[in-house]
Protein backbone atom coordinates (compact mmCIF):
# COMPACT_ATOMS: atom_id res chain seq x y z
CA UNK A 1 0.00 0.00 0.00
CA UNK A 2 1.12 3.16 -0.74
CA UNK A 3 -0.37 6.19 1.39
CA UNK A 4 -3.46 4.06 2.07
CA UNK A 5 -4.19 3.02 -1.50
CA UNK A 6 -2.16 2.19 -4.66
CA UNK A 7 0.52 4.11 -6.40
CA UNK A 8 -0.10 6.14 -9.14
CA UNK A 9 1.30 4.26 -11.65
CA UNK A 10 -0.43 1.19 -10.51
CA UNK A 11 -3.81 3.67 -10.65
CA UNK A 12 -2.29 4.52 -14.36
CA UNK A 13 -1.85 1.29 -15.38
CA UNK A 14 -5.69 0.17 -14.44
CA UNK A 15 -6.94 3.03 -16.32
CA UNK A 16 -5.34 1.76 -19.48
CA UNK A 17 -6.70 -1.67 -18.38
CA UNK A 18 -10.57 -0.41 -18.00
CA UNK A 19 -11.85 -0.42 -21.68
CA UNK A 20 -15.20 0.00 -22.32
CA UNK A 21 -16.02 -2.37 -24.72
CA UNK A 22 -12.55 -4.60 -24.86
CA UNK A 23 -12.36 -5.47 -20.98
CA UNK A 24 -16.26 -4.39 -19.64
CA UNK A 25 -19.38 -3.54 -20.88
CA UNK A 26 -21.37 -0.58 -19.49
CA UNK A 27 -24.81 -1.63 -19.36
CA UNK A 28 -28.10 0.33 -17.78
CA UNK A 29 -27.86 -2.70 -15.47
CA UNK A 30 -23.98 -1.48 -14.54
CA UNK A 31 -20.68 -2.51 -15.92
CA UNK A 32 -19.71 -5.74 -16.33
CA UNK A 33 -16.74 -7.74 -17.31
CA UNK A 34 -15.80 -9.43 -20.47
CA UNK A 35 -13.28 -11.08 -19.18
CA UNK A 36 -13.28 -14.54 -18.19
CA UNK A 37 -13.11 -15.19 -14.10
CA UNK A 38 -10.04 -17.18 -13.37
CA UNK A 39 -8.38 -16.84 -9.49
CA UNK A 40 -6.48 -13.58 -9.00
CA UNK A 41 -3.97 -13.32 -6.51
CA UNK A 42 -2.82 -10.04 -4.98
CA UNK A 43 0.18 -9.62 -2.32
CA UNK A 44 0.10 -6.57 -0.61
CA UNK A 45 2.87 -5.34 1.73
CA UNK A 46 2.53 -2.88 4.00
CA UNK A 47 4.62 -1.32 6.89
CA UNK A 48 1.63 -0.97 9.14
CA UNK A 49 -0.92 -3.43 10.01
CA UNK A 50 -4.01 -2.41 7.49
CA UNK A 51 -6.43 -6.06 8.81
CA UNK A 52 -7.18 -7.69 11.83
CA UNK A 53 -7.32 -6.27 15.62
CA UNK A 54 -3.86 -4.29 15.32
CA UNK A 55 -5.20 -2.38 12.37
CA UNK A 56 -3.84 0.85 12.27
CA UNK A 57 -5.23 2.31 9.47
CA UNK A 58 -7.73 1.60 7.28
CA UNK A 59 -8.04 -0.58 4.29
CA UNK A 60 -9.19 1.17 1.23
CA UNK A 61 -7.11 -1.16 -1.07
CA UNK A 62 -8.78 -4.65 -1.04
CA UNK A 63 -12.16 -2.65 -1.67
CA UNK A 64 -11.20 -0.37 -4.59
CA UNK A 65 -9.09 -3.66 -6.31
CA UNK A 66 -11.88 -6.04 -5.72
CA UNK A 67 -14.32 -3.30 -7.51
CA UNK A 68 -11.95 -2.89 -10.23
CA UNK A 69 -11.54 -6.45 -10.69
CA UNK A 70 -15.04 -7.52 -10.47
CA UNK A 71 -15.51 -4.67 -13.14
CA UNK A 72 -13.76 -6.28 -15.69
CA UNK A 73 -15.08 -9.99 -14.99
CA UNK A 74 -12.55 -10.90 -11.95
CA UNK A 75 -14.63 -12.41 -8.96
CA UNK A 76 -11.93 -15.07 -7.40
CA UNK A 77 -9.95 -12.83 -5.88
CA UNK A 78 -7.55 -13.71 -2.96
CA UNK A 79 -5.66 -11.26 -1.13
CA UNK A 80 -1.87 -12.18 0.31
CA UNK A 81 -1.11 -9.49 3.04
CA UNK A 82 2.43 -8.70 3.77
CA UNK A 83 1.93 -6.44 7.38
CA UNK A 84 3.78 -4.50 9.66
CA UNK A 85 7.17 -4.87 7.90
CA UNK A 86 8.49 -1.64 9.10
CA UNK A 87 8.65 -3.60 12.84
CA UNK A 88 10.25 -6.71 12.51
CA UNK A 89 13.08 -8.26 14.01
CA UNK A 90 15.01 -10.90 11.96
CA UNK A 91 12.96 -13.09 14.06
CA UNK A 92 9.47 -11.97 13.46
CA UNK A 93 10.64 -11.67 10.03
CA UNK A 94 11.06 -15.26 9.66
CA UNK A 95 7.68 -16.17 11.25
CA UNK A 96 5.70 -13.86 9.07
CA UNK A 97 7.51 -14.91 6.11
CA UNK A 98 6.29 -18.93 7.28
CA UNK A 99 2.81 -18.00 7.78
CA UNK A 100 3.17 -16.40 4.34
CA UNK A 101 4.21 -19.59 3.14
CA UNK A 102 1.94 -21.65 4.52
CA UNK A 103 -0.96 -19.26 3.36
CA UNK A 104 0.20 -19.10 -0.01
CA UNK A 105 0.87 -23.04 -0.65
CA UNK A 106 -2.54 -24.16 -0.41
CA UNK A 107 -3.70 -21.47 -2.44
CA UNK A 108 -1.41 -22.52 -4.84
CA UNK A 109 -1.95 -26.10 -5.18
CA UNK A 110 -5.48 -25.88 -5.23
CA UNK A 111 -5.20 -23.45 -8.36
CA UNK A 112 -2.56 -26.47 -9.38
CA UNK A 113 -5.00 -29.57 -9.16
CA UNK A 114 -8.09 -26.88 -10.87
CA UNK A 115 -5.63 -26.64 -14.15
CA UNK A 116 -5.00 -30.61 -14.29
């Protein structure tokens, strides 16, 4: 995250990705997607804690990506948070970057065994 939502290239690069009539129709219903759903993963690192109890700020990311997403025909979307990296001790480090692990492996082989 980058002052509590994305950078402005990131922002840039969605605009260029939004295309009426390539990537989502706009309809008198609302827009929707052209695009095929298929699972979307999206790692977000942060130095502060943005979910859960310790949340110090708020979370205005996973909203606006999932709304973006959804607009152009992405519903599977799973989030990967990377949190409170500015406070970590090599330690803490190296149990964050297990629990990572072990959230991202299942995630992984599950989209593994859906391809086969």
């Amino acid at each position: 995250m980058n002052n509590l939502t994305i950078p402005s290239v990131l922002k840039a690069w969605i605009d260029q990705l939004i295309r009426v009539g390539r990537t989502m129709l706009s309809t008198p219903a609302g827009k929707v997607g052209m695009l095929r759903d298929r699972p979307v993963f999206v790692g977000i690192a942060s130095g502060g804690v943005f979910t859960g109890e310790r949340a110090s700020q708020p979370d205005f990311l996973t909203p606006y990506l999932s709304a973006v997403l959804t607009c152009i025909g992405f519903t599977s979307v799973h989030y990967v948070p990377l949190q409170a990296t500015a406070f970590l001790d090599q330690e803490q480090a190296a149990r964050l970057r297990a629990s990572l692990i072990a959230t991202i492996e299942p995630l992984m082989a599950n989209l593994v065994c859906s391809a086969v």
